[in-house]
N, C-alpha and C. Protein backbone atom coordinates (compact mmCIF):
# COMPACT_ATOMS: atom_id res chain seq x y z
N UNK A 1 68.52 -31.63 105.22
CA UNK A 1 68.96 -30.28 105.50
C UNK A 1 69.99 -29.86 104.46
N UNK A 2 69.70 -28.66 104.05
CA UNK A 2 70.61 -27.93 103.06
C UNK A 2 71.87 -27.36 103.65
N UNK A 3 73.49 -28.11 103.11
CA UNK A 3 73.93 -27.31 103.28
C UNK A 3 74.63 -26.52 102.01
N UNK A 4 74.83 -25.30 102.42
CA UNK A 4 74.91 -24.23 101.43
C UNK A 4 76.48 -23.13 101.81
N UNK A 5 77.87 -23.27 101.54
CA UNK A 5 78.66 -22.27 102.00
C UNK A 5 79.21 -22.78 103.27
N UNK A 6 79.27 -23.50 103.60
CA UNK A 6 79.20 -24.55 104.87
C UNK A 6 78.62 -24.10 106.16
N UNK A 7 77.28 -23.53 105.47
CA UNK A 7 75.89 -23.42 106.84
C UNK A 7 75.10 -24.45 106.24
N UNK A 8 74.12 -24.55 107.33
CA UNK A 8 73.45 -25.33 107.51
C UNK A 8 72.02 -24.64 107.16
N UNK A 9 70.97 -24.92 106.39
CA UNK A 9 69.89 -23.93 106.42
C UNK A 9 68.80 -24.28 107.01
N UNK A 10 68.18 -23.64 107.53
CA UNK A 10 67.08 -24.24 108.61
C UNK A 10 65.90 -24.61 107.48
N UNK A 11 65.74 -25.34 107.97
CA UNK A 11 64.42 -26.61 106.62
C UNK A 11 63.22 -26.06 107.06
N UNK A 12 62.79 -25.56 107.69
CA UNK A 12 61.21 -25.12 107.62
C UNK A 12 60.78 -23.63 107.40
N UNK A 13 61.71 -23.32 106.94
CA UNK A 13 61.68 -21.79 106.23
C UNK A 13 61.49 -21.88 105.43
N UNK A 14 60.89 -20.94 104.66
CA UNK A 14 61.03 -20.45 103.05
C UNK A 14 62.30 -20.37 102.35
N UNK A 15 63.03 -20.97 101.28
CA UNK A 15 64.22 -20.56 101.04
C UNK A 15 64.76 -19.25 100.96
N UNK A 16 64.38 -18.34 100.86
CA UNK A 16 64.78 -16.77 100.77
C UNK A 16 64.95 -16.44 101.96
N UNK A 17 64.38 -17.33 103.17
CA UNK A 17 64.64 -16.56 104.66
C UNK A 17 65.96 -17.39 104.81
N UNK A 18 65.69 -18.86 104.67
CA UNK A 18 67.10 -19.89 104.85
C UNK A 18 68.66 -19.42 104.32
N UNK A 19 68.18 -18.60 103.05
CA UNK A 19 69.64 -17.87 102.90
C UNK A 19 70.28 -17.43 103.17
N UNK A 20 69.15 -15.99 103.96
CA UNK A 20 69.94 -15.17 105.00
C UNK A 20 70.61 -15.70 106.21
N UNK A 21 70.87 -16.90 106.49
CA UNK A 21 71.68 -17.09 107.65
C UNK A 21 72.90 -17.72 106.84
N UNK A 22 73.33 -17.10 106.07
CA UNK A 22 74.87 -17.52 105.40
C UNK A 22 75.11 -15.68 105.00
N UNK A 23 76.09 -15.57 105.86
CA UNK A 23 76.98 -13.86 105.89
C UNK A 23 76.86 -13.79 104.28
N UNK A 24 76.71 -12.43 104.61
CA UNK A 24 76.75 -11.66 103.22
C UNK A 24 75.85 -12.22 102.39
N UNK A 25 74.61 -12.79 102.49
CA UNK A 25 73.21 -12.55 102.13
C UNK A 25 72.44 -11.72 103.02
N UNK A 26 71.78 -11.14 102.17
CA UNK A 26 70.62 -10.06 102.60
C UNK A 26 69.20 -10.64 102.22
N UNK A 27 68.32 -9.51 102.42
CA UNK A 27 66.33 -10.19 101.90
C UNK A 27 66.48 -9.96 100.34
N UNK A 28 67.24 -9.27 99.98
CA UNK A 28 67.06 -8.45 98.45
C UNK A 28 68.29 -9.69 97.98
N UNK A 29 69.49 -9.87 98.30
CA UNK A 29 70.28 -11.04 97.38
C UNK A 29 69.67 -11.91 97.69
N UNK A 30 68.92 -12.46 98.73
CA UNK A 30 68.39 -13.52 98.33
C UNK A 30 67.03 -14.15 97.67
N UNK A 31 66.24 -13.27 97.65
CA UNK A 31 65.11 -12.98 96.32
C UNK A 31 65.95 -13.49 95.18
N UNK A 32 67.14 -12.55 94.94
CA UNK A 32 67.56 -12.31 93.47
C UNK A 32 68.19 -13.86 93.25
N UNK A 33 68.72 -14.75 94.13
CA UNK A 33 69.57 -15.81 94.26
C UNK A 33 68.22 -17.02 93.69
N UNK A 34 67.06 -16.75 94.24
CA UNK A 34 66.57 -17.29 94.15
C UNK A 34 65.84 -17.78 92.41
N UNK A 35 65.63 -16.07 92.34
CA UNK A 35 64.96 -15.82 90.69
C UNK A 35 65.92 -16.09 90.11
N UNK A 36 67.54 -15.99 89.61
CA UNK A 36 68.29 -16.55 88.59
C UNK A 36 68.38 -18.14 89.03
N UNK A 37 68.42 -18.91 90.27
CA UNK A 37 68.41 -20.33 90.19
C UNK A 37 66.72 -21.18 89.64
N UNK A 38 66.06 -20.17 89.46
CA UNK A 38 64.69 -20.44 89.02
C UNK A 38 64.28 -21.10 90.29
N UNK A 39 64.03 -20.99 91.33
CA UNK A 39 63.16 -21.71 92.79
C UNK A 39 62.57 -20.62 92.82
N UNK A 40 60.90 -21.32 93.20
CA UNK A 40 60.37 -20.22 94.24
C UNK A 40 60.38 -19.96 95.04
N UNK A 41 59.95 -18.41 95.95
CA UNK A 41 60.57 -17.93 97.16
C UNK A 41 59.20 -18.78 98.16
N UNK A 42 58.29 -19.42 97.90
CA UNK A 42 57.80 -19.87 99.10
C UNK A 42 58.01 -21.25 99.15
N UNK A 43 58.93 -21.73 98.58
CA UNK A 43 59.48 -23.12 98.56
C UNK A 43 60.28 -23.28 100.12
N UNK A 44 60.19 -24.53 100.48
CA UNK A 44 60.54 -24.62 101.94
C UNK A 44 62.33 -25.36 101.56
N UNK A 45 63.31 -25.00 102.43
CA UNK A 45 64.37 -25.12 102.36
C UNK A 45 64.36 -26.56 102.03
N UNK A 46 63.43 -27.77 103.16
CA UNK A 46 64.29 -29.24 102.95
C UNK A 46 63.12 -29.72 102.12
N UNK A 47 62.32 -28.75 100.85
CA UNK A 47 61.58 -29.64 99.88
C UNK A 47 62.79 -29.45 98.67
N UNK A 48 63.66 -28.57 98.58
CA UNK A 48 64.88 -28.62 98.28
C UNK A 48 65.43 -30.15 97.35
N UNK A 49 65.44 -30.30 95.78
CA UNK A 49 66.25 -31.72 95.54
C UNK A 49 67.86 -31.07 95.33
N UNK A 50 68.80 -31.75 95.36
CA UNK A 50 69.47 -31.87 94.84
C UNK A 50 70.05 -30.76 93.83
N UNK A 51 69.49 -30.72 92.66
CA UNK A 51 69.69 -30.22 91.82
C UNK A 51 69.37 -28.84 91.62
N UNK A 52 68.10 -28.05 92.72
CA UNK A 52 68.14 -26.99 92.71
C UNK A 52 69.10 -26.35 93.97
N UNK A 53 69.51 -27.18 94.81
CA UNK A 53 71.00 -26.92 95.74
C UNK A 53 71.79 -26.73 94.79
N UNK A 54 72.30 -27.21 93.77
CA UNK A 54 73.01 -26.97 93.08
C UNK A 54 73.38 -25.92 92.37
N UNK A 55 72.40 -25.46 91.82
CA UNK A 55 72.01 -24.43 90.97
C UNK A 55 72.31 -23.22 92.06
N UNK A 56 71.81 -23.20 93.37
CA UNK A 56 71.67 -22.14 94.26
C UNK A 56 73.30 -21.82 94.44
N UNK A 57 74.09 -22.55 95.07
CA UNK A 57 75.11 -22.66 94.86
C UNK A 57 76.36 -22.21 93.64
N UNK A 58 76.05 -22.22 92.36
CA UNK A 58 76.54 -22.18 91.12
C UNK A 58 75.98 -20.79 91.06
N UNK A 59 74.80 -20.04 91.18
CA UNK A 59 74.75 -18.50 91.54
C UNK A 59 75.13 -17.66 92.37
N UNK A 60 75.56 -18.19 93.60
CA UNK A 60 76.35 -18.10 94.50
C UNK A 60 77.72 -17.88 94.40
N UNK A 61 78.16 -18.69 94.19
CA UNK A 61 79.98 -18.83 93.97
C UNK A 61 79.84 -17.85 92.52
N UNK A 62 79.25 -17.61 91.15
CA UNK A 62 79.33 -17.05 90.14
C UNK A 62 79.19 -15.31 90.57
N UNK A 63 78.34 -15.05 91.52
CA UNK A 63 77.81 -13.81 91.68
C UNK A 63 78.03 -12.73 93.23
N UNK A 64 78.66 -13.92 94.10
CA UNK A 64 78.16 -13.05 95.25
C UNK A 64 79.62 -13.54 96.21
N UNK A 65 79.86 -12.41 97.20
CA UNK A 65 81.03 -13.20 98.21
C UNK A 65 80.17 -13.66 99.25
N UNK A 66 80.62 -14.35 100.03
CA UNK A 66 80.00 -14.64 100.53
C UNK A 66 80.71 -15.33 101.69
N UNK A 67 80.57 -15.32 103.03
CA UNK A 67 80.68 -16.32 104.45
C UNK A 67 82.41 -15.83 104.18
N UNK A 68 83.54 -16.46 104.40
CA UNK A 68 84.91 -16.45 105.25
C UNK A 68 85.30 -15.13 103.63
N UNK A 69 84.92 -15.00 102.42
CA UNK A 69 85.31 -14.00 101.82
C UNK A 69 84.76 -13.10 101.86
N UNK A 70 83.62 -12.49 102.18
CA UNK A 70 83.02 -11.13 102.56
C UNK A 70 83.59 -11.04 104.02
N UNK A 71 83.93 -11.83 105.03
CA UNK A 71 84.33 -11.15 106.87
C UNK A 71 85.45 -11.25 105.80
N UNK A 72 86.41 -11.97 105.53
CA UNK A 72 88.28 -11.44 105.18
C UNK A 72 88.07 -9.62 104.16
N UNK A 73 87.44 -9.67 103.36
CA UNK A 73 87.21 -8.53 102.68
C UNK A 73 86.80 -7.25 104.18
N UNK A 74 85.68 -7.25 104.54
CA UNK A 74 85.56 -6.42 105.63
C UNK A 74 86.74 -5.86 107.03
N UNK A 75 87.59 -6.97 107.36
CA UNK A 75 88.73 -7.03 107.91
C UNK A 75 89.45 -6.55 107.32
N UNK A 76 89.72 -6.50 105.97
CA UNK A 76 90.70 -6.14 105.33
C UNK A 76 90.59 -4.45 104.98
N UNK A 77 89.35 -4.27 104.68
CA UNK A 77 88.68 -2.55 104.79
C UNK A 77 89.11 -1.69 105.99
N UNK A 78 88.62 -2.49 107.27
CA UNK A 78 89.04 -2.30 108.53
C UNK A 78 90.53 -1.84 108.69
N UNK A 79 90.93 -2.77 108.53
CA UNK A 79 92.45 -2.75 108.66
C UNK A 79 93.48 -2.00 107.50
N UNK A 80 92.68 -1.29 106.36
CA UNK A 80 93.28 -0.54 105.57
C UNK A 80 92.83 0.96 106.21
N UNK A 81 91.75 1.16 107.02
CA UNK A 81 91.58 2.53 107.57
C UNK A 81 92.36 2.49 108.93
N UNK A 82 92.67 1.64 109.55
CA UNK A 82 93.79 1.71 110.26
C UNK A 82 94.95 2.08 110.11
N UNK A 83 95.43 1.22 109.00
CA UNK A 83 96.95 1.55 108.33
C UNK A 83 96.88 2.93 107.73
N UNK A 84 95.89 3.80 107.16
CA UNK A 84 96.05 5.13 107.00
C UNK A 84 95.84 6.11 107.90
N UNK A 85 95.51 5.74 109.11
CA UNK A 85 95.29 6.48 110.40
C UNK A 85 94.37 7.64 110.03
N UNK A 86 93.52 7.54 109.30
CA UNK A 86 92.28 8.59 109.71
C UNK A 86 91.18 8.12 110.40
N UNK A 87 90.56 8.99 110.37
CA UNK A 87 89.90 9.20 111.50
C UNK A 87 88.62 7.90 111.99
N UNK A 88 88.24 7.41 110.65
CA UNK A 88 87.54 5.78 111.18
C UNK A 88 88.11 5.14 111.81
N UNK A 89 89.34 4.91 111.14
CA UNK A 89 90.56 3.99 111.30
C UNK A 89 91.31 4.47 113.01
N UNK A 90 91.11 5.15 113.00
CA UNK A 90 91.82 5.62 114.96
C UNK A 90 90.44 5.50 115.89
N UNK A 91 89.72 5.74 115.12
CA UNK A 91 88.20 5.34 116.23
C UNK A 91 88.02 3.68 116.44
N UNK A 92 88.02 3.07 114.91
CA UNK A 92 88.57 1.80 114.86
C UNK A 92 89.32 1.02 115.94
N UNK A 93 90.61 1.40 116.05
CA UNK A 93 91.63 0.94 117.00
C UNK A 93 91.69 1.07 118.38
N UNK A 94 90.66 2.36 118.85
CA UNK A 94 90.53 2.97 120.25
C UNK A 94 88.92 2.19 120.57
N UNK A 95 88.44 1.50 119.17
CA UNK A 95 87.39 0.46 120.35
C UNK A 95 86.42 1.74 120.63
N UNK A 96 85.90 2.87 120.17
CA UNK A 96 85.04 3.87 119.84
C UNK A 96 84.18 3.77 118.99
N UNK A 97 83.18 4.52 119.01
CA UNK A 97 82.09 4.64 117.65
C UNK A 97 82.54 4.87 116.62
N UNK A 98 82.50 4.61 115.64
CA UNK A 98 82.98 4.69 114.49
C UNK A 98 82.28 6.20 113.57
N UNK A 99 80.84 5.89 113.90
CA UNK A 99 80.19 6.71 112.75
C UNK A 99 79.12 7.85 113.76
N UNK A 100 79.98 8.32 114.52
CA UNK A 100 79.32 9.90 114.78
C UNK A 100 78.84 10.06 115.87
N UNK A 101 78.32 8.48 116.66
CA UNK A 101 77.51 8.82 117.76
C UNK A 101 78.03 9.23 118.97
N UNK A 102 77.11 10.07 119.85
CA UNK A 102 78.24 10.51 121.14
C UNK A 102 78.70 9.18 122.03
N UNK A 103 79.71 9.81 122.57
CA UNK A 103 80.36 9.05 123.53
C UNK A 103 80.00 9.41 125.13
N UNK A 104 79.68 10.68 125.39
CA UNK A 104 79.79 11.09 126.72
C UNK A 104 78.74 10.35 127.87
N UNK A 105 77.88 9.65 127.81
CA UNK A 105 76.85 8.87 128.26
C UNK A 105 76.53 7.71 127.49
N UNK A 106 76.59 7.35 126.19
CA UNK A 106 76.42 6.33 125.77
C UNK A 106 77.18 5.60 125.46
N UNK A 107 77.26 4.88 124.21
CA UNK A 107 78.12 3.95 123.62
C UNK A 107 79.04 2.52 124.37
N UNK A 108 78.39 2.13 125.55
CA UNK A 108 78.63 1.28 125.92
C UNK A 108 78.92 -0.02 125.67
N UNK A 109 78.63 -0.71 124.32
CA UNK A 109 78.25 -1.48 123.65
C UNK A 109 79.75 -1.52 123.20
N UNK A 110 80.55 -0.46 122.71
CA UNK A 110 82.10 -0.15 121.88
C UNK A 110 82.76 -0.06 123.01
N UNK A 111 82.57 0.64 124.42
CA UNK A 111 83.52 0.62 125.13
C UNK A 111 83.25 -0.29 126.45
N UNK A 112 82.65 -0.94 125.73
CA UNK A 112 82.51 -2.04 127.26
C UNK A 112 82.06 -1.68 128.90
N UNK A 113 81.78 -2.43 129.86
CA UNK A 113 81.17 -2.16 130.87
C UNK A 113 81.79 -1.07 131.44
N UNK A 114 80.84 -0.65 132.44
CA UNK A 114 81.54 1.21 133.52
C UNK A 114 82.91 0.53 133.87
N UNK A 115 83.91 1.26 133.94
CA UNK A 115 84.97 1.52 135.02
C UNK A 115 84.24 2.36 136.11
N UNK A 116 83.95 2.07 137.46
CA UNK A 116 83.29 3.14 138.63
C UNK A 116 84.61 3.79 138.75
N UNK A 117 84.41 4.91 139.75
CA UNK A 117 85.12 5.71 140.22
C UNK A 117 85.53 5.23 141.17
N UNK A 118 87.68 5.75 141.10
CA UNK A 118 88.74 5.07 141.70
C UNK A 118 88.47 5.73 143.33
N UNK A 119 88.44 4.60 143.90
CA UNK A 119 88.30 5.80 145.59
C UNK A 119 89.69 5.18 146.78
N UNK A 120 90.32 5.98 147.48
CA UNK A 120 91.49 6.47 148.06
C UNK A 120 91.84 5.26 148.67
């Protein structure tokens, strides 16, 4: 089993699918991860030697953030629209939708389960 970023990649995948379960790979970076380490994309993760882990890796760290530095970067985005208090950034903090959708019946998902109605 490959590990890669300190995930683990599931061995009976294709390597281009195995990538995507390390944050901050996508289907498109990991095509591209694949074509500069020279592997092919229907190569199975644990036919994998050594040396093309390596390589995957060395395009990786050279080209892309990736796992605890893409979430600290995103947190850090987060938390800079906070500190300027507009309007993402206060939707942000109030645990609201961020990007437009109504609130009046939906969005349950941001504001968590019903409160029912308080009775006497």
């Amino acid at each position: 089993m490959a590990r890669i970023s300190g995930v683990d990649l599931p061995g009976r995948k294709h390597i281009w699918i195995s990538l995507q379960y390390i944050f901050g790979i996508g289907p498109h970076i990991a095509k591209v991860i694949c074509e500069r380490a020279e592997i092919p994309l229907d190569k199975k993760a644990d036919d994998l030697d050594e040396n093309e882990i390596r390589r995957i890796r060395e395009v990786i760290d050279a080209d892309f953030k990736v796992e605890g530095d893409a979430r600290r970067e995103r947190a850090m985005n987060i938390k800079r629209l906070m500190d300027l208090g507009c309007y993402r950034g206060l939707r942000h903090r109030k645990g609201l939708p961020v990007r437009g959708q109504r609130t009046h019946t939906n969005a349950r998902t941001r504001k968590g389960p019903r409160r029912g109605a308080m009775r006497r």
